[in-house]
PDB file of N, CA and C in Angstrom:
ATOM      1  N   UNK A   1      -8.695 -13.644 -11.018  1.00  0.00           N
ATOM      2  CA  UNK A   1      -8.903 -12.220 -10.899  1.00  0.00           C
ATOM      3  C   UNK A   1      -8.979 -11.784  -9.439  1.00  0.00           C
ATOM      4  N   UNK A   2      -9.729 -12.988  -8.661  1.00  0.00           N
ATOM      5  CA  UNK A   2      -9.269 -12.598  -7.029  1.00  0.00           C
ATOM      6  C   UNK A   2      -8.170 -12.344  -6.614  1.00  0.00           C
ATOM      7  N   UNK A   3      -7.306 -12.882  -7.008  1.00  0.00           N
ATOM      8  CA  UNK A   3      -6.498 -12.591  -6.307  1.00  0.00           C
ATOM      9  C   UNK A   3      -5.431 -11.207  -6.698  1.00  0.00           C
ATOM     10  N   UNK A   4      -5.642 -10.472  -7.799  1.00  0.00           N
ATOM     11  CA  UNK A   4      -4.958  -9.205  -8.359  1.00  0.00           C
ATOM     12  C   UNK A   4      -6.023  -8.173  -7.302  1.00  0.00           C
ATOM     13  N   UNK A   5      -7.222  -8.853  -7.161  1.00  0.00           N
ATOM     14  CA  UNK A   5      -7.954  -7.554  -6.339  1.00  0.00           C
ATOM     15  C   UNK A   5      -7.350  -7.507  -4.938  1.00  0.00           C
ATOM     16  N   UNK A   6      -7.232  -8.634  -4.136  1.00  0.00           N
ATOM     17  CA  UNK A   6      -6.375  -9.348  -3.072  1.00  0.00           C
ATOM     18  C   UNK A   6      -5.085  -8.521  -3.223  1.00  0.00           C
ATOM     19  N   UNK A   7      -4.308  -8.097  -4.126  1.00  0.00           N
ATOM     20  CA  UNK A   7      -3.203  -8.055  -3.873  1.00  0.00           C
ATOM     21  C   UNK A   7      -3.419  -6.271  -4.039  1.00  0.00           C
ATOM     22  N   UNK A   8      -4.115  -5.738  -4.962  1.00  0.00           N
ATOM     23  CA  UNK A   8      -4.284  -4.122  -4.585  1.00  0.00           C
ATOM     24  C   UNK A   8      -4.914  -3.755  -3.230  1.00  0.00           C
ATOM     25  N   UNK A   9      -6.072  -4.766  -2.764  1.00  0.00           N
ATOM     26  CA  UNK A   9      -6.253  -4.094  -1.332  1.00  0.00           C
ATOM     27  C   UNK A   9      -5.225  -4.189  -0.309  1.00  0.00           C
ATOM     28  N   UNK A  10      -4.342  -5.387  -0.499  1.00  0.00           N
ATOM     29  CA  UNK A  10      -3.000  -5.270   0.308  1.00  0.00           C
ATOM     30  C   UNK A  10      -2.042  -4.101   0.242  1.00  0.00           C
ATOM     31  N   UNK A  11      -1.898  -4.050  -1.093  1.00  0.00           N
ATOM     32  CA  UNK A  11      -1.397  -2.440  -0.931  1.00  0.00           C
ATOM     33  C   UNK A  11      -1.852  -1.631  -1.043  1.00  0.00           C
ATOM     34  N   UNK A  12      -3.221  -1.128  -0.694  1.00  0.00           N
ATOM     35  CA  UNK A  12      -3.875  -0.087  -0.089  1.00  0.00           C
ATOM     36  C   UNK A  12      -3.557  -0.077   1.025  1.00  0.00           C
ATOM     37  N   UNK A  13      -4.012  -1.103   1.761  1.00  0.00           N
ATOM     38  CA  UNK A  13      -3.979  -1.141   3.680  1.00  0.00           C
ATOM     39  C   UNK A  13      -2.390  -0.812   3.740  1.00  0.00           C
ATOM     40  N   UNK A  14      -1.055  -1.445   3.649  1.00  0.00           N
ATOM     41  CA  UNK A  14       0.060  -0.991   3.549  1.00  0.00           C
ATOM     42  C   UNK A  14       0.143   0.518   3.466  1.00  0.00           C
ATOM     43  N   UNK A  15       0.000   1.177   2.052  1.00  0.00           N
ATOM     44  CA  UNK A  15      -0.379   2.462   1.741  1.00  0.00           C
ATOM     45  C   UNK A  15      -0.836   3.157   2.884  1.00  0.00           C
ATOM     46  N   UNK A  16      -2.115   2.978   3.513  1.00  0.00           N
ATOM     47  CA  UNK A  16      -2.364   3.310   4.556  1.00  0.00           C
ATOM     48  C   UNK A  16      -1.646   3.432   5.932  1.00  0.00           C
ATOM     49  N   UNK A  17      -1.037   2.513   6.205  1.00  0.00           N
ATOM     50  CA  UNK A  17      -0.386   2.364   7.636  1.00  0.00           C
ATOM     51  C   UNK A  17       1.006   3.279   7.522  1.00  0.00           C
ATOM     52  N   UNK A  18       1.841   3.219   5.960  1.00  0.00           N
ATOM     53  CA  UNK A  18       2.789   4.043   5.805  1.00  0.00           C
ATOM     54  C   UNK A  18       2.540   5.469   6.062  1.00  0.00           C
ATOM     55  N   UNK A  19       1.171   5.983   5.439  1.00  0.00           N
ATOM     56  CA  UNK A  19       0.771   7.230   5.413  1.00  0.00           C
ATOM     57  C   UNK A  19       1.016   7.744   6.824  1.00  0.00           C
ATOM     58  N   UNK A  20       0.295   6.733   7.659  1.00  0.00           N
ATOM     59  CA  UNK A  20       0.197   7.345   9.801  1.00  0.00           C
ATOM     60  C   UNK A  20       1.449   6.745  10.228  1.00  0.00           C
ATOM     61  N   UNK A  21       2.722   6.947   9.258  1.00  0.00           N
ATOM     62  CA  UNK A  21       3.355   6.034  10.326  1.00  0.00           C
ATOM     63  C   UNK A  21       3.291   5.011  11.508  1.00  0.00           C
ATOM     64  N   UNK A  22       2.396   4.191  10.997  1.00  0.00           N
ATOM     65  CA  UNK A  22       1.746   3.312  12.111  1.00  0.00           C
ATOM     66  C   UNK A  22       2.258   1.834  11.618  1.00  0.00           C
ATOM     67  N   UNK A  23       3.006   1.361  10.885  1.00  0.00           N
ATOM     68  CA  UNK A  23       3.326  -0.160  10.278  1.00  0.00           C
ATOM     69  C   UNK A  23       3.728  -0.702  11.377  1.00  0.00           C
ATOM     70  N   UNK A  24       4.780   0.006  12.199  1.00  0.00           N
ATOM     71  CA  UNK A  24       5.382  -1.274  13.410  1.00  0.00           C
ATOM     72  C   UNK A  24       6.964  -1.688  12.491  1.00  0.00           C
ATOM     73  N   UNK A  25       7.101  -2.408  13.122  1.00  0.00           N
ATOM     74  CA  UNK A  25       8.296  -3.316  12.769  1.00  0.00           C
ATOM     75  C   UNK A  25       7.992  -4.480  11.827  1.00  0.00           C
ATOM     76  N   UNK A  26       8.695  -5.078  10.819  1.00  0.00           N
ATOM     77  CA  UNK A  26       8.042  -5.314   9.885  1.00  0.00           C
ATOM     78  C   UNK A  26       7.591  -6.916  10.225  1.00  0.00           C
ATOM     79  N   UNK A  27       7.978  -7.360  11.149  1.00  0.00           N
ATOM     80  CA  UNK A  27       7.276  -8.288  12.171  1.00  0.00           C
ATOM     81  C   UNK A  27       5.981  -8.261  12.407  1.00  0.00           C
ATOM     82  N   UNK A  28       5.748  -6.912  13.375  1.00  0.00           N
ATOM     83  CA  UNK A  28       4.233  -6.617  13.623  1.00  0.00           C
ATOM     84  C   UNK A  28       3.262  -6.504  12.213  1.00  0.00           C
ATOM     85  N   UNK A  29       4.100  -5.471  11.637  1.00  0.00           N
ATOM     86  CA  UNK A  29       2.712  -5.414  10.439  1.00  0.00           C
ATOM     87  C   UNK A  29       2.909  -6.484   9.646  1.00  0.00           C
ATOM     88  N   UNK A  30       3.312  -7.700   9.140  1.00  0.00           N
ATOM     89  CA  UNK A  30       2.736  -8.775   8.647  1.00  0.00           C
ATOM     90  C   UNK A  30       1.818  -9.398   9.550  1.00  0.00           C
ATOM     91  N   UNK A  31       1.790  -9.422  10.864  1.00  0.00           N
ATOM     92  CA  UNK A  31       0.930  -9.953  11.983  1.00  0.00           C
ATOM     93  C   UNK A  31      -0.363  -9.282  12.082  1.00  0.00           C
ATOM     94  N   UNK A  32      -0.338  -7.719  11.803  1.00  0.00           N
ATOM     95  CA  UNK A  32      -1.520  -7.465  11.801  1.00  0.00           C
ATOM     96  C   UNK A  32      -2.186  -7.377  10.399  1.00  0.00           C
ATOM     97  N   UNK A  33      -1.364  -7.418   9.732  1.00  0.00           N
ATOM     98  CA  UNK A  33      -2.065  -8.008   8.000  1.00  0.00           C
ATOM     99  C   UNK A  33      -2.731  -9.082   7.920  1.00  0.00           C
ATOM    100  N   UNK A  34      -2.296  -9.674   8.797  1.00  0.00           N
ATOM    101  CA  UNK A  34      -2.077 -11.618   8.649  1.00  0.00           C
ATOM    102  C   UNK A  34      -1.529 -12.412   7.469  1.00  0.00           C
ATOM    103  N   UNK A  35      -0.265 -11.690   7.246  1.00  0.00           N
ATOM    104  CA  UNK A  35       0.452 -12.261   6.317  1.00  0.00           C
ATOM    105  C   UNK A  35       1.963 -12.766   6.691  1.00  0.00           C
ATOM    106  N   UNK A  36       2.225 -13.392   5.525  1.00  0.00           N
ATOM    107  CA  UNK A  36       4.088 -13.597   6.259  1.00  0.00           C
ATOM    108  C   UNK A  36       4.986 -12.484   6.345  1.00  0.00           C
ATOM    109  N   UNK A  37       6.063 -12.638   6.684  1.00  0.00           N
ATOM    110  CA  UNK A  37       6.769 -11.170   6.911  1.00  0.00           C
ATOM    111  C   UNK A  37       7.231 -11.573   5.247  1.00  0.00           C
ATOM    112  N   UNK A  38       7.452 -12.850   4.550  1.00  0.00           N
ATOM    113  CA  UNK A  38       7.903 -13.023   3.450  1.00  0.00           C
ATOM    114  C   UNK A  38       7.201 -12.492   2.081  1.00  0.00           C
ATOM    115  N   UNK A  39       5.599 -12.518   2.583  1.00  0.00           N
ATOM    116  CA  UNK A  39       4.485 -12.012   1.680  1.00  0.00           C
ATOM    117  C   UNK A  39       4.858  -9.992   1.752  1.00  0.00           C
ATOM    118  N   UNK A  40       4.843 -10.035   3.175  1.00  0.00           N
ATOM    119  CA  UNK A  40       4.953  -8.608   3.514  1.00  0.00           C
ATOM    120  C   UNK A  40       6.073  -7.943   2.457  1.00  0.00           C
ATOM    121  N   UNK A  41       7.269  -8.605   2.318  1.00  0.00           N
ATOM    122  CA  UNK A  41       7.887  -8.379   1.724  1.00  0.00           C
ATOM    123  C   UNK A  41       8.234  -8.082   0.168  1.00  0.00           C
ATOM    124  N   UNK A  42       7.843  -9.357  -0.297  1.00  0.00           N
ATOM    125  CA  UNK A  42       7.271  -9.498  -1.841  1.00  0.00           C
ATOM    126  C   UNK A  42       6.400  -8.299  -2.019  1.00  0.00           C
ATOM    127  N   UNK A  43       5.079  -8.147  -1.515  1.00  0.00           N
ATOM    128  CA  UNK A  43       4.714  -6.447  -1.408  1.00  0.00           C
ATOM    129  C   UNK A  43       5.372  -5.169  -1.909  1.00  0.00           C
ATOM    130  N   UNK A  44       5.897  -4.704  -0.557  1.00  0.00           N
ATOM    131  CA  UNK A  44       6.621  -3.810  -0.335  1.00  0.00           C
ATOM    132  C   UNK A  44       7.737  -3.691  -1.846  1.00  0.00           C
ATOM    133  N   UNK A  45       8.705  -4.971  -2.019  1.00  0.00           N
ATOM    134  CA  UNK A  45       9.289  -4.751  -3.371  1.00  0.00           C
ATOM    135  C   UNK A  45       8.124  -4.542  -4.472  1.00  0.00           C
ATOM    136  N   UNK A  46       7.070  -4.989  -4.548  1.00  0.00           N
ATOM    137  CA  UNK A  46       6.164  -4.619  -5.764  1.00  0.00           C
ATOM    138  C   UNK A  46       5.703  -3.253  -5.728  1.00  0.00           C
ATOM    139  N   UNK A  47       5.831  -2.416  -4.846  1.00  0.00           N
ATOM    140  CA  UNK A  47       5.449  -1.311  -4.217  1.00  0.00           C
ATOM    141  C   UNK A  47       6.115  -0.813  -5.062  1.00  0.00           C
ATOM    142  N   UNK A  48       7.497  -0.985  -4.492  1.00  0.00           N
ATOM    143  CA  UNK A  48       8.898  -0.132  -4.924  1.00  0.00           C
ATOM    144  C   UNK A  48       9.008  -0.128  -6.467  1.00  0.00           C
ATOM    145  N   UNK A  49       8.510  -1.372  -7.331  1.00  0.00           N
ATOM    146  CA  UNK A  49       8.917  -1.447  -8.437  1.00  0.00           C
ATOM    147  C   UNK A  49       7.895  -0.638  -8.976  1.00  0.00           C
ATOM    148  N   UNK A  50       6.599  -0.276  -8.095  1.00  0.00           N
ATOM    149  CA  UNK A  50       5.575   0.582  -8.742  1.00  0.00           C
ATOM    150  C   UNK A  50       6.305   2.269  -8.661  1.00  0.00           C
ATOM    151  N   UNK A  51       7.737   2.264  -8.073  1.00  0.00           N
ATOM    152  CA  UNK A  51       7.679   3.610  -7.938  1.00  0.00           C
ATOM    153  C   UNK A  51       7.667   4.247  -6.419  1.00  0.00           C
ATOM    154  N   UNK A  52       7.276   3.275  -5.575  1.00  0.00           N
ATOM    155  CA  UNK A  52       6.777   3.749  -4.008  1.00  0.00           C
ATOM    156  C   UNK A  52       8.363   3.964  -3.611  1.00  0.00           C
ATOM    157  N   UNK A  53       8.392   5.082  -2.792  1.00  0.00           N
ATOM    158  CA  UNK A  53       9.664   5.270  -2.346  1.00  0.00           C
ATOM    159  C   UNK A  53       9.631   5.057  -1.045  1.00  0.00           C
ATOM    160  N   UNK A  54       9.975   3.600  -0.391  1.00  0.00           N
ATOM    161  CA  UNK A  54       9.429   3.312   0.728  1.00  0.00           C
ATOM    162  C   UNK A  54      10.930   3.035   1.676  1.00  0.00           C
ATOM    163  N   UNK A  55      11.252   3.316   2.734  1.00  0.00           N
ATOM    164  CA  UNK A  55      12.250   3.248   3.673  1.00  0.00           C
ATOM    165  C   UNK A  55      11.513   2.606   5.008  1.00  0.00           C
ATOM    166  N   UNK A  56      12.463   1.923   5.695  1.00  0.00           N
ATOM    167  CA  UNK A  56      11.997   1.514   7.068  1.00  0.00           C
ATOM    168  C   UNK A  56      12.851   2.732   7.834  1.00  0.00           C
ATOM    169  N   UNK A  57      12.117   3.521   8.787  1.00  0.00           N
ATOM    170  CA  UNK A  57      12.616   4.421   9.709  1.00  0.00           C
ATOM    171  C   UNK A  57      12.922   3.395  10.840  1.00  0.00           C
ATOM    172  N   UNK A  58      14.305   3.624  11.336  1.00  0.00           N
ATOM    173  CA  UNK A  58      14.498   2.596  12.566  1.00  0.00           C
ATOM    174  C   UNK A  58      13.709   3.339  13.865  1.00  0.00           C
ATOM    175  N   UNK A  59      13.892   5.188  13.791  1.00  0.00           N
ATOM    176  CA  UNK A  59      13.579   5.867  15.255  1.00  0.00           C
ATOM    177  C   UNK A  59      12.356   5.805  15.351  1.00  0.00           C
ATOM    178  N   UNK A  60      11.287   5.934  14.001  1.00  0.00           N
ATOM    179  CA  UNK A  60       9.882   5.875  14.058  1.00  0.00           C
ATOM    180  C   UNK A  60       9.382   4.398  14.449  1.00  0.00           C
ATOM    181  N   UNK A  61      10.422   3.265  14.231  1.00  0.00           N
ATOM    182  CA  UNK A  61       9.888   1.476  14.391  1.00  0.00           C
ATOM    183  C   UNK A  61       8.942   1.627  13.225  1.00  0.00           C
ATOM    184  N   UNK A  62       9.160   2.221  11.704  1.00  0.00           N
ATOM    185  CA  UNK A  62       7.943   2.202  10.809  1.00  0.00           C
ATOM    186  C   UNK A  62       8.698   2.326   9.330  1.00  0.00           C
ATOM    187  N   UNK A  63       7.793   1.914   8.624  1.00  0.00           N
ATOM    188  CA  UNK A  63       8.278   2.168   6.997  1.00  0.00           C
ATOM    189  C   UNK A  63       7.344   3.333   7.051  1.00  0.00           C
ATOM    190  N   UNK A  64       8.097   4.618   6.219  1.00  0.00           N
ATOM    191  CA  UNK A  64       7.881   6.093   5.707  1.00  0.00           C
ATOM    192  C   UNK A  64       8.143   5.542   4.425  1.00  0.00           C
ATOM    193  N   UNK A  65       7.609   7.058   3.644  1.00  0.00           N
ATOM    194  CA  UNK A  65       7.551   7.407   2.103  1.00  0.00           C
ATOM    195  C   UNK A  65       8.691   8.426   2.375  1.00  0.00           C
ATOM    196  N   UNK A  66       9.657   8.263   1.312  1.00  0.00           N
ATOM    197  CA  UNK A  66      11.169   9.287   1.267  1.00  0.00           C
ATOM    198  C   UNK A  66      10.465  10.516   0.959  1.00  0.00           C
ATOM    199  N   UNK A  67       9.483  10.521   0.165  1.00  0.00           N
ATOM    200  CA  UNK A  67       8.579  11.864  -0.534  1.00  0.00           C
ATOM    201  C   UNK A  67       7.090  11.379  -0.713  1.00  0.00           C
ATOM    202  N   UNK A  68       6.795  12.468  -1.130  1.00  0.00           N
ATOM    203  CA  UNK A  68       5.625  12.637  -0.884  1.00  0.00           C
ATOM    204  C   UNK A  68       4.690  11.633  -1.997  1.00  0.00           C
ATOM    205  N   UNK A  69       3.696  10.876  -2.042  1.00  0.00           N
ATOM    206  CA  UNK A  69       3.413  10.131  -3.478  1.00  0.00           C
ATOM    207  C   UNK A  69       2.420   9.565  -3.085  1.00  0.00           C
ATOM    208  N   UNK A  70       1.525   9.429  -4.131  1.00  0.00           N
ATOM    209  CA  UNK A  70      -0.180   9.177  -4.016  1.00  0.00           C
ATOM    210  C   UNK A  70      -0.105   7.810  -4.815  1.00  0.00           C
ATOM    211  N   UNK A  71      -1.343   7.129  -4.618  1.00  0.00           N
ATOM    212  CA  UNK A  71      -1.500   5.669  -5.001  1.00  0.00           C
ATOM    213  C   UNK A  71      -3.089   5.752  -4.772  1.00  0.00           C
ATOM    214  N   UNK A  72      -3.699   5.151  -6.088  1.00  0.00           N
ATOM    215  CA  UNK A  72      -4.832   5.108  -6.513  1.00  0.00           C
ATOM    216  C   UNK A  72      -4.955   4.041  -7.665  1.00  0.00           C
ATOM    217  N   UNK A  73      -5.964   3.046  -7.340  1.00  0.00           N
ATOM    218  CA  UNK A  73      -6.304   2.446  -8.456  1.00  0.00           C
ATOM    219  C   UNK A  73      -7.668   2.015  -8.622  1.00  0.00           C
ATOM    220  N   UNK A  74      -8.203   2.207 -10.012  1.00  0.00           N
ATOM    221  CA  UNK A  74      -9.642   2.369  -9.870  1.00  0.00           C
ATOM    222  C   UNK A  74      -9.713   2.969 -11.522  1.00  0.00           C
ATOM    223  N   UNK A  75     -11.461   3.397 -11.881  1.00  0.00           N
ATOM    224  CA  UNK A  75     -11.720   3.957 -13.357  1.00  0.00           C
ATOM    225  C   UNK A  75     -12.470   4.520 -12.502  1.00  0.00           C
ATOM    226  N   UNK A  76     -12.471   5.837 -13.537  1.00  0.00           N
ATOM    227  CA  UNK A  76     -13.367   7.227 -13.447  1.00  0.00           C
ATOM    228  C   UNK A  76     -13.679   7.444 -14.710  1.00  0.00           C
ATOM    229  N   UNK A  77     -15.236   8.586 -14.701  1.00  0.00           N
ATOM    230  CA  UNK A  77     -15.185   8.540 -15.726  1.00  0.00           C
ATOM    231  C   UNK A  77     -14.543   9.816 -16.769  1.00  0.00           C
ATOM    232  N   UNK A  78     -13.944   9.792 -17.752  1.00  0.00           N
ATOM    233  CA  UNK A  78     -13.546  10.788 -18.609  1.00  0.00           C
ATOM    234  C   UNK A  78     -14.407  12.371 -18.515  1.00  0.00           C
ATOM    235  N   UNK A  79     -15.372  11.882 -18.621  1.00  0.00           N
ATOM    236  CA  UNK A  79     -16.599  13.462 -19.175  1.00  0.00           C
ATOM    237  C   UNK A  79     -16.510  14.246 -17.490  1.00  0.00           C
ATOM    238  N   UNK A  80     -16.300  13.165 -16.386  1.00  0.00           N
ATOM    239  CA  UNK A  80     -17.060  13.776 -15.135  1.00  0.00           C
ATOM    240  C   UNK A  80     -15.651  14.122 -14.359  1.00  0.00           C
ATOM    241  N   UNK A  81     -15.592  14.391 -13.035  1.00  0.00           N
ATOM    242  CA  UNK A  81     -14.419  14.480 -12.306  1.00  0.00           C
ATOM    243  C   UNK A  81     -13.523  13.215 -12.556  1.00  0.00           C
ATOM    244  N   UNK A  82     -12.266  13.625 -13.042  1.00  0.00           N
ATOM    245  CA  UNK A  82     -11.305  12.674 -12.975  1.00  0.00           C
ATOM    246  C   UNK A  82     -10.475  12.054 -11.741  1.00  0.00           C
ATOM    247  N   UNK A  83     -10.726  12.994 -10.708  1.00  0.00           N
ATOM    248  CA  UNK A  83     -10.542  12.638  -9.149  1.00  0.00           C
ATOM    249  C   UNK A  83     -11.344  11.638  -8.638  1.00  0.00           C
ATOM    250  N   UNK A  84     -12.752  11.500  -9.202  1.00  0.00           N
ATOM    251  CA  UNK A  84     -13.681  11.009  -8.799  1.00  0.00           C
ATOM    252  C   UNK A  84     -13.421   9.604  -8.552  1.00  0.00           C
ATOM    253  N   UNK A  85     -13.115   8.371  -7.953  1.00  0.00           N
ATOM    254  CA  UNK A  85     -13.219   7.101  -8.570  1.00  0.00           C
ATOM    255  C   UNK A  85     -14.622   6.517  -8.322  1.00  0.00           C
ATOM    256  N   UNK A  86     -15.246   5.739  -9.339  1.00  0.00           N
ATOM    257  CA  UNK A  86     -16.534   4.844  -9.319  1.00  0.00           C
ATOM    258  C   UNK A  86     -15.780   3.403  -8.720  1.00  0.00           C
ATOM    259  N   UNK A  87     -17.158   2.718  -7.740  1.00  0.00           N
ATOM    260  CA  UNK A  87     -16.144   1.638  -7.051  1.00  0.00           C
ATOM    261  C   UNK A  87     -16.993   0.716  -8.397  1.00  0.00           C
ATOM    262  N   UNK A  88     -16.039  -0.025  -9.140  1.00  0.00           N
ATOM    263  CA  UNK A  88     -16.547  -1.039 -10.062  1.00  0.00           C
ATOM    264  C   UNK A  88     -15.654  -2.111  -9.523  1.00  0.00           C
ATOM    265  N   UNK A  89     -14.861  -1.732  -8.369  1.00  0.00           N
ATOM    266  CA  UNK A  89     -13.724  -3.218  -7.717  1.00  0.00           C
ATOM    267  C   UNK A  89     -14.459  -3.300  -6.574  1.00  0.00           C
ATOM    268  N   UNK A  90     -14.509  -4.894  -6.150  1.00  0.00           N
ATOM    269  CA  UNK A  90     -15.194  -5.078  -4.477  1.00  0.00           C
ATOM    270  C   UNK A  90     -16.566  -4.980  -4.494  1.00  0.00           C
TER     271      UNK A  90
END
């Protein structure tokens, strides 16, 4: 089960760095992940197969989102805000 949690906080932090255009070259951001560029990769396609519409910008040196798209995973509860997430992961 560690390691499915392992692999959503990876693509959170990803998620994240795409958001600020801040990934780097896909060199750097496996380096500052501390992962392989091969792991980095495997990722990024699991991303995509989730739907992530992810491009490497060559002028930015960064992977962008083609559009606009949110990523959340987590339980809330039904009765209360559905925006809300309760941390029951981590």
């Amino acid at each position: 089960m560690n390691v499915v949690i392992k692999q959503i906080e990876l693509i959170e932090r990803i998620d994240q760095l795409i958001r600020l255009q801040a990934t780097g070259n896909p060199v750097e951001l496996a380096d500052r992940l501390r992962i392989s560029k091969t792991k980095l990769y495997r990722t990024i396609n699991t991303m995509r197969e989730l739907n992530a519409p992810i491009i490497y910008d060559v002028r930015l040196q960064s992977f962008v989102y083609e559009a606009s798209v949110g990523f959340r995973f987590g339980f809330y509860h039904k009765k209360g805000d559905p925006n809300m997430l309760n941390p029951f992961v981590g």
